[in-house]
Protein backbone atom coordinates (compact mmCIF):
# COMPACT_ATOMS: atom_id res chain seq x y z
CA UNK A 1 62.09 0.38 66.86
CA UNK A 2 61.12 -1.72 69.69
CA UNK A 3 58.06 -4.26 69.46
CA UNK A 4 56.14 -6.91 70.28
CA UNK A 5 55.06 -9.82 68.23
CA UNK A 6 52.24 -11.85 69.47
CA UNK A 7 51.71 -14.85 67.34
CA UNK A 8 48.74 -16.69 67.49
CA UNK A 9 47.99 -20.86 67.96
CA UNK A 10 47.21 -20.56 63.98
CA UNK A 11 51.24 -19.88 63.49
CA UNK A 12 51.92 -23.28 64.69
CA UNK A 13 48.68 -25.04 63.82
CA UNK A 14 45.03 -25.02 61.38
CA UNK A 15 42.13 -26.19 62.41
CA UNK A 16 42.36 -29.54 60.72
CA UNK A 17 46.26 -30.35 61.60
CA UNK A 18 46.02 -33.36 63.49
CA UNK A 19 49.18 -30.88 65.98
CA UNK A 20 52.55 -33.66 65.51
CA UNK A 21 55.64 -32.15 65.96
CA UNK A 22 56.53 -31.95 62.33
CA UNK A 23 53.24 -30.01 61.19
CA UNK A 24 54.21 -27.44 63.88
CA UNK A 25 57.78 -27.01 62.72
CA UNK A 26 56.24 -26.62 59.53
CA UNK A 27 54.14 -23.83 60.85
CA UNK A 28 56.36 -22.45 62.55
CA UNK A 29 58.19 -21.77 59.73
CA UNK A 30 55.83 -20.40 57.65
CA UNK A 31 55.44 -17.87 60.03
CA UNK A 32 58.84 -17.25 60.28
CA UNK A 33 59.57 -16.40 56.43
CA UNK A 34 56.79 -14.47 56.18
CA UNK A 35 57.34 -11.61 59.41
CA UNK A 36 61.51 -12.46 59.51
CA UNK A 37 62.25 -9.17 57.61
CA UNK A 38 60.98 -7.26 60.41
CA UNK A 39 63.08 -8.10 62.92
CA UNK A 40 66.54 -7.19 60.74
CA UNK A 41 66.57 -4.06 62.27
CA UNK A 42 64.28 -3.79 64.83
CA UNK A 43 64.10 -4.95 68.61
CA UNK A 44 61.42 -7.53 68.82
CA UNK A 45 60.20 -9.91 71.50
CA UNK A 46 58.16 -12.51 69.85
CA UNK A 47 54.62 -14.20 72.36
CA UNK A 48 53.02 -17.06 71.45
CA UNK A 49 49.49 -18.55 72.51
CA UNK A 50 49.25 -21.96 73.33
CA UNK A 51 45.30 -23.02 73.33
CA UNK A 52 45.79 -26.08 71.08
CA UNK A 53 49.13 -27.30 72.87
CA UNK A 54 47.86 -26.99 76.45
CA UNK A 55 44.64 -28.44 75.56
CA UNK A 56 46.42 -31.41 73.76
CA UNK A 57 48.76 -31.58 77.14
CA UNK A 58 45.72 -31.68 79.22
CA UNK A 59 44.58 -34.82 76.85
CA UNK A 60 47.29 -36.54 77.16
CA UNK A 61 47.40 -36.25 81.19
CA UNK A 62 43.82 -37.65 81.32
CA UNK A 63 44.67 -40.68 79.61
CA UNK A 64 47.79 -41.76 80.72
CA UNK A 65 46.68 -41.25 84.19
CA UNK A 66 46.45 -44.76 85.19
CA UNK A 67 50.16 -44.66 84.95
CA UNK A 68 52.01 -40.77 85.13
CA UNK A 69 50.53 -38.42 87.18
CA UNK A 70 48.58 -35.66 85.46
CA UNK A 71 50.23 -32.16 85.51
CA UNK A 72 47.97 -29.63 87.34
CA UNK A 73 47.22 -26.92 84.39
CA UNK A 74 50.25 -24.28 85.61
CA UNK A 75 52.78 -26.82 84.70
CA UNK A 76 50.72 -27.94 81.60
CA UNK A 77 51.55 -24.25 80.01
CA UNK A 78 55.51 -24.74 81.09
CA UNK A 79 55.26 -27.59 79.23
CA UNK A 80 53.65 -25.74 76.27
CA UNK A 81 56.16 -22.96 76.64
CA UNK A 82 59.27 -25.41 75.91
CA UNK A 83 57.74 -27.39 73.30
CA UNK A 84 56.12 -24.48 71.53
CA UNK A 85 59.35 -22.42 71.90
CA UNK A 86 61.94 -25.22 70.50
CA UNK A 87 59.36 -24.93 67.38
CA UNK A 88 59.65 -21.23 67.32
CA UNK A 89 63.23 -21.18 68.41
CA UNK A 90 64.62 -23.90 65.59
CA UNK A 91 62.48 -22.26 62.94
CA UNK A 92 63.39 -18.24 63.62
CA UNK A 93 66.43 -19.26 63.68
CA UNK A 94 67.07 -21.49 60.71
CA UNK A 95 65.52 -18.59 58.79
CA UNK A 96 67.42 -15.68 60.04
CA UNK A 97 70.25 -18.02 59.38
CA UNK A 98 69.18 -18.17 55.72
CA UNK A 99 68.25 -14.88 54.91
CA UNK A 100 71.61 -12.87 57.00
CA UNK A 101 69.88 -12.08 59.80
CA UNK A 102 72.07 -11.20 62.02
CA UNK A 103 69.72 -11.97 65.78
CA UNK A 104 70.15 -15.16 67.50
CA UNK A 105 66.58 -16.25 69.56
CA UNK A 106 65.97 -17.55 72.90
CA UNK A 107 62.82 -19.37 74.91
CA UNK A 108 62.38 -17.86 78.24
CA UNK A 109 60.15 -19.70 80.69
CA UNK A 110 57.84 -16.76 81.72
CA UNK A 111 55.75 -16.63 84.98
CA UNK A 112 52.89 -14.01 84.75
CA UNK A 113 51.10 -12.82 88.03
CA UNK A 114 47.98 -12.76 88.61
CA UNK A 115 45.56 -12.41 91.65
CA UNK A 116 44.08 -15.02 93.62
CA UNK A 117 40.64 -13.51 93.90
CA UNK A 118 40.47 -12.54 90.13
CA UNK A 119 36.46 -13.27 89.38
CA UNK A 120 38.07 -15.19 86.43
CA UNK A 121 38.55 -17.99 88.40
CA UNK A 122 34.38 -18.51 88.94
CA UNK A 123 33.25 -17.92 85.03
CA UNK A 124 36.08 -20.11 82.90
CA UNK A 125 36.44 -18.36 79.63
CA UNK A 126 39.57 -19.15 77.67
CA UNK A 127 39.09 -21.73 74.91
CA UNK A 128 42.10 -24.65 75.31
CA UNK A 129 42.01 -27.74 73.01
CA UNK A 130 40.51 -28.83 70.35
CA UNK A 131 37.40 -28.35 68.19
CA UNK A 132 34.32 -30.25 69.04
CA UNK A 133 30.74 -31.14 67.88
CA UNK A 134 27.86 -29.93 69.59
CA UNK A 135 27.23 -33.40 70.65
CA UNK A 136 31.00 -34.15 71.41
CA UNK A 137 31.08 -31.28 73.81
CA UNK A 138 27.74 -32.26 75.48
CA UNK A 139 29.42 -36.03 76.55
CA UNK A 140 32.68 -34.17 77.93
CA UNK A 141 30.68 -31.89 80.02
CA UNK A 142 28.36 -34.81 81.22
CA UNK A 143 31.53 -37.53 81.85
CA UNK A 144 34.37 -35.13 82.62
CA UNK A 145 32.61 -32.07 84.18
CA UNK A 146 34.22 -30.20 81.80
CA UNK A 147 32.70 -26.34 80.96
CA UNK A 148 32.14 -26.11 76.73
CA UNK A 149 31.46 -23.17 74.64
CA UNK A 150 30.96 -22.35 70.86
CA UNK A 151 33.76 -20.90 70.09
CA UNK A 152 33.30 -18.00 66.86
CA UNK A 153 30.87 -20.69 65.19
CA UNK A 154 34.09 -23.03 64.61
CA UNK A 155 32.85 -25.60 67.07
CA UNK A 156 32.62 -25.93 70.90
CA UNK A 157 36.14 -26.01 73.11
CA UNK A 158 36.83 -26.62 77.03
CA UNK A 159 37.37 -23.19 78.45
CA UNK A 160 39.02 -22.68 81.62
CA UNK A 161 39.43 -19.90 84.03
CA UNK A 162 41.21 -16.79 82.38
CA UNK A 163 42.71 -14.35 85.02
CA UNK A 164 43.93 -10.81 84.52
CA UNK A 165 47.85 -10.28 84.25
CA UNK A 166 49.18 -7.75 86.31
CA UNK A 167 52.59 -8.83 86.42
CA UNK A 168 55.55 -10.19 84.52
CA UNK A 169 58.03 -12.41 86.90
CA UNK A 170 61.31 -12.76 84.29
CA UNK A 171 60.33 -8.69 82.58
CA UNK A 172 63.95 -7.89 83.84
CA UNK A 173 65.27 -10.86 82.07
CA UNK A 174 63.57 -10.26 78.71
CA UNK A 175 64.85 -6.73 78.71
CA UNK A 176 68.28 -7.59 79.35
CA UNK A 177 68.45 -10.16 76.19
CA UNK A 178 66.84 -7.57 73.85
CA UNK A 179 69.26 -5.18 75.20
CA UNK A 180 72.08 -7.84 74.01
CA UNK A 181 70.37 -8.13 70.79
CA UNK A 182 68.83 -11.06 71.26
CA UNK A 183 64.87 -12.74 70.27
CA UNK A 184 63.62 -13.23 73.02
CA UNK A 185 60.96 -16.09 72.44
CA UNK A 186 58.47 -14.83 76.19
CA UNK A 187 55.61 -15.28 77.88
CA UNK A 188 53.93 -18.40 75.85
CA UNK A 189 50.53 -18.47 76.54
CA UNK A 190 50.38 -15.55 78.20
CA UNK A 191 52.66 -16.80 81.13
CA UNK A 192 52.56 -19.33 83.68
CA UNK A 193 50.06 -18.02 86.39
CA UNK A 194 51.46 -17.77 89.72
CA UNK A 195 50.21 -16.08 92.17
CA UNK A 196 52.39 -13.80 94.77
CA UNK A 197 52.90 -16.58 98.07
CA UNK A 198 55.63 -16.39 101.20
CA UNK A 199 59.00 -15.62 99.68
CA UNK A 200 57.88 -15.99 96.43
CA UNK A 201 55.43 -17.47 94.07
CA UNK A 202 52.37 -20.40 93.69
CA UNK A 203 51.62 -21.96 90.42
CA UNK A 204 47.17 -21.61 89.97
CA UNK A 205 45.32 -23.84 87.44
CA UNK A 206 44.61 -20.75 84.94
CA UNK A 207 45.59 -20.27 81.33
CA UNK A 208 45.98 -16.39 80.77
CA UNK A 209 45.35 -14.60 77.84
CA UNK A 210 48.57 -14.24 75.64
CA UNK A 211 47.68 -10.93 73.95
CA UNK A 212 46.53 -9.39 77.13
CA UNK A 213 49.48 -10.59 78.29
CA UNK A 214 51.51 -9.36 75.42
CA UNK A 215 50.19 -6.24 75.66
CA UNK A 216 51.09 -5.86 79.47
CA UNK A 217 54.96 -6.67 78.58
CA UNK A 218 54.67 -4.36 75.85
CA UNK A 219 53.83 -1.75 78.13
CA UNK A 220 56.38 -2.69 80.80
CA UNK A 221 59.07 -2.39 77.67
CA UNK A 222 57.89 1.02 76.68
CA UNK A 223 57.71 -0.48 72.46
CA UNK A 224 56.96 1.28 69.98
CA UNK A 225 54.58 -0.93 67.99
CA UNK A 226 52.42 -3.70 69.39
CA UNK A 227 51.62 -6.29 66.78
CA UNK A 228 48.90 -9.04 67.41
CA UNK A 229 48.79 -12.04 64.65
CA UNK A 230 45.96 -13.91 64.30
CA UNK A 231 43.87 -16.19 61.79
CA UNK A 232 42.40 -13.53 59.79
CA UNK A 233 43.83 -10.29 57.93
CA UNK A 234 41.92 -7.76 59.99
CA UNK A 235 39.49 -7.27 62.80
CA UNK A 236 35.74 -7.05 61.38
CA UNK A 237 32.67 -6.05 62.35
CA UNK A 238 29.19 -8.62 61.66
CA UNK A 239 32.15 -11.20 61.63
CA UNK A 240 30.38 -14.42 59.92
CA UNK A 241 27.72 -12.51 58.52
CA UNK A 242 26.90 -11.51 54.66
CA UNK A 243 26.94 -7.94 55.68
CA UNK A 244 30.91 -8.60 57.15
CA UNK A 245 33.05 -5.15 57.00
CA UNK A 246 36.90 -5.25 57.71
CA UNK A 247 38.31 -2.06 60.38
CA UNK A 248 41.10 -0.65 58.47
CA UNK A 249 43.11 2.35 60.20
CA UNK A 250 40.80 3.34 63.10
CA UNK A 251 41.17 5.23 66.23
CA UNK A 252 40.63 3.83 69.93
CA UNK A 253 37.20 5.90 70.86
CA UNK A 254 35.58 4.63 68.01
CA UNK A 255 36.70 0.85 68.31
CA UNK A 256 35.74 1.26 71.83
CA UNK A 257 32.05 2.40 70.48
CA UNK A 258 32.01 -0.83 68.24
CA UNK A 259 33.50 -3.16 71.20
CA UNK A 260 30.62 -2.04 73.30
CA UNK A 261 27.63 -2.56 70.47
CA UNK A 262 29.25 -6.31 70.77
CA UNK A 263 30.58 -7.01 67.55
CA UNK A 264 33.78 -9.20 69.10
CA UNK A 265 33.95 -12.29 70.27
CA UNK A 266 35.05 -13.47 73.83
CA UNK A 267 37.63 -16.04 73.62
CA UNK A 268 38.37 -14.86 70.16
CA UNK A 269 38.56 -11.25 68.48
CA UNK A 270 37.58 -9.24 72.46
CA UNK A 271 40.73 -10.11 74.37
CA UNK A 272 42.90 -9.08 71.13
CA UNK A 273 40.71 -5.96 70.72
CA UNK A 274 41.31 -5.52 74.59
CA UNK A 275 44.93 -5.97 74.56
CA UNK A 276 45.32 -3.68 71.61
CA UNK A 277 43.39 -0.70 73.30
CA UNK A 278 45.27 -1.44 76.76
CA UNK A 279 48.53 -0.37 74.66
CA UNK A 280 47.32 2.37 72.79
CA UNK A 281 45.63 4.12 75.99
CA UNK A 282 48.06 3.81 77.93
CA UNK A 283 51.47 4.58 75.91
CA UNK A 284 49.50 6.42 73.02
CA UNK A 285 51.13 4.36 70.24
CA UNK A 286 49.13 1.75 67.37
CA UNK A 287 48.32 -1.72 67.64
CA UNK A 288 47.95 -3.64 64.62
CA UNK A 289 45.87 -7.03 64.30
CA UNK A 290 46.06 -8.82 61.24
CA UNK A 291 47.85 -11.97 59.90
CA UNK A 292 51.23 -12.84 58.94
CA UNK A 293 50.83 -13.15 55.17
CA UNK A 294 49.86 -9.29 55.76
CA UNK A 295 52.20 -7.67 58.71
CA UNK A 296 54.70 -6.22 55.85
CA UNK A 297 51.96 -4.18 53.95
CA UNK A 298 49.98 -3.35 57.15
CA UNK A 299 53.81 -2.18 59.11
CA UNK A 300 53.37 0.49 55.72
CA UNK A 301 49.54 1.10 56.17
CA UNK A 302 47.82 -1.17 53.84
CA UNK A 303 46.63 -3.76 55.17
CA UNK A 304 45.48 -5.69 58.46
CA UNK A 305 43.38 -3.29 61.67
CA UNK A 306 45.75 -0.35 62.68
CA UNK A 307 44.04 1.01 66.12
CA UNK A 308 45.72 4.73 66.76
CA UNK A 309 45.12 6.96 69.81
């Protein structure tokens, strides 16, 4: 079987992790005992956001601006992918190591294109960073002109604009090193954006969305399965309410029907619903969104959202 594994921020860091390198190792390998059976015998590609990482970057350029140039926000998610891919990379592979895996993984700095007159670009959507108060946001948007929204009643994040992907630069590449049995660890938060320019291509100051992202190379591979990982075991509907009720095995018309009565949210559950029902419609295979502790069981059918055509 051929698939891709989109792992989410949470797979590197929680809410509360204050997001050093060793916490994220840590993570990281969590994640990586819990899904590494999987990949034994199967071809699998393994995404990554990067929200926390490239909001941290983006920190870390605004204060040590007096003295190093900040990093316009293209080259703030290269950054992400290398750092964020050595965690994946060492940790994979230190537990495939262990356990007689027989794969050996690789980081692949992925540029995803995207068009320059995407509407994105004019209503910022895409939650990077941290968590903040409602009164912490309210002094970032007054003092750094920064756009803040509530993000799934966790707290308020910077979003930024969040273009559509409609093409993978280094696809060829990440076919070839699944071909040779490799891991290919590709398209980290969603891809660098670039946009198609004279002989080749611009970075833009975008984040993309890694699962609709995901779900494009997915697509482009022609895989089997599509797997999205995320914080919780299962999409839901009245998410956050008392009246809460987990989507088990359900088809695309009638998530669709659910989708538009609003019961996802943007910047949270919506693009991973998206993504999902952009690879089922259009190769006619499931999606599955749920959380590591539960791939195994919902790869059998008992746990986690499995969306079907």
């Amino acid at each position: 079987m051929r698939a891709t594994l989109a792992v989410g921020g949470n797979a590197l860091l929680e809410k509360y992790d204050r997001g050093t390198a060793e916490e994220q190792i840590y993570r990281a390998e969590l994640t990586a005992r819990k899904t590494s059976e999987f990949f034994r015998e199967n071809e699998v590609v393994l995404t990554h956001g990067n929200g926390p990482q490239v909001g941290a970057i983006l920190l870390q350029n605004e204060f040590s601006s007096s003295v190093s140039p900040a990093m316009p926000l293209d080259v703030c998610g290269a950054m992400s992918q290398g750092n964020i891919g050595y965690f994946l990379q060492t940790s994979f592979q230190k537990v495939f190591n262990e356990f007689g895996i027989n794969k050996k993984v690789a980081t692949l700095i992925t540029r995803t294109v995207v068009e320059k007159d995407d509407p994105a670009f004019k209503n910022p959507t895409k939650p990077v960073g941290k968590y903040y108060t409602r009164d912490e946001a309210r002094v970032l948007e007054s003092n750094n002109g920064f756009v803040m929204k509530e993000d799934a009643g966790r707290g308020y994040r910077r979003v930024v604009p969040s273009p559509i992907p409609v093409d993978i630069v280094e696809f060829e590449q990440i076919k070839y090193l699944m071909n040779e049995r490799f891991v290919p660890i590709a398209v980290g938060g969603g891809g660098i954006p670039v946009i198609k320019s004279d002989g080749g291509y611009s970075g833009i100051e975008a984040v993309i969305d890694k699962d609709l992202a995901s779900a494009l190379l997915a697509v482009k591979l022609n895989a089997d399965l599509f797997i999205i990982l995320t914080a919780v075991d299962a999409a839901y509907i009245n998410f956050n309410k008392p009246n809460k009720q987990k989507l088990g095995t359900i088809e695309a018309d009638e998530i669709k029907k659910l989708r538009s009565e609003g019961h996802f949210a943007s910047g949270s559950m919506l693009p991973k619903i998206d993504a999902a029902l952009n690879f089922v419609e259009r190769t006619g295979r499931k999606a599955i969104i749920t959380n590591a502790e539960n791939m195994m069981p919902a790869l059998r059918g008992t746990a986690g959202t499995i969306i079907t055509a």
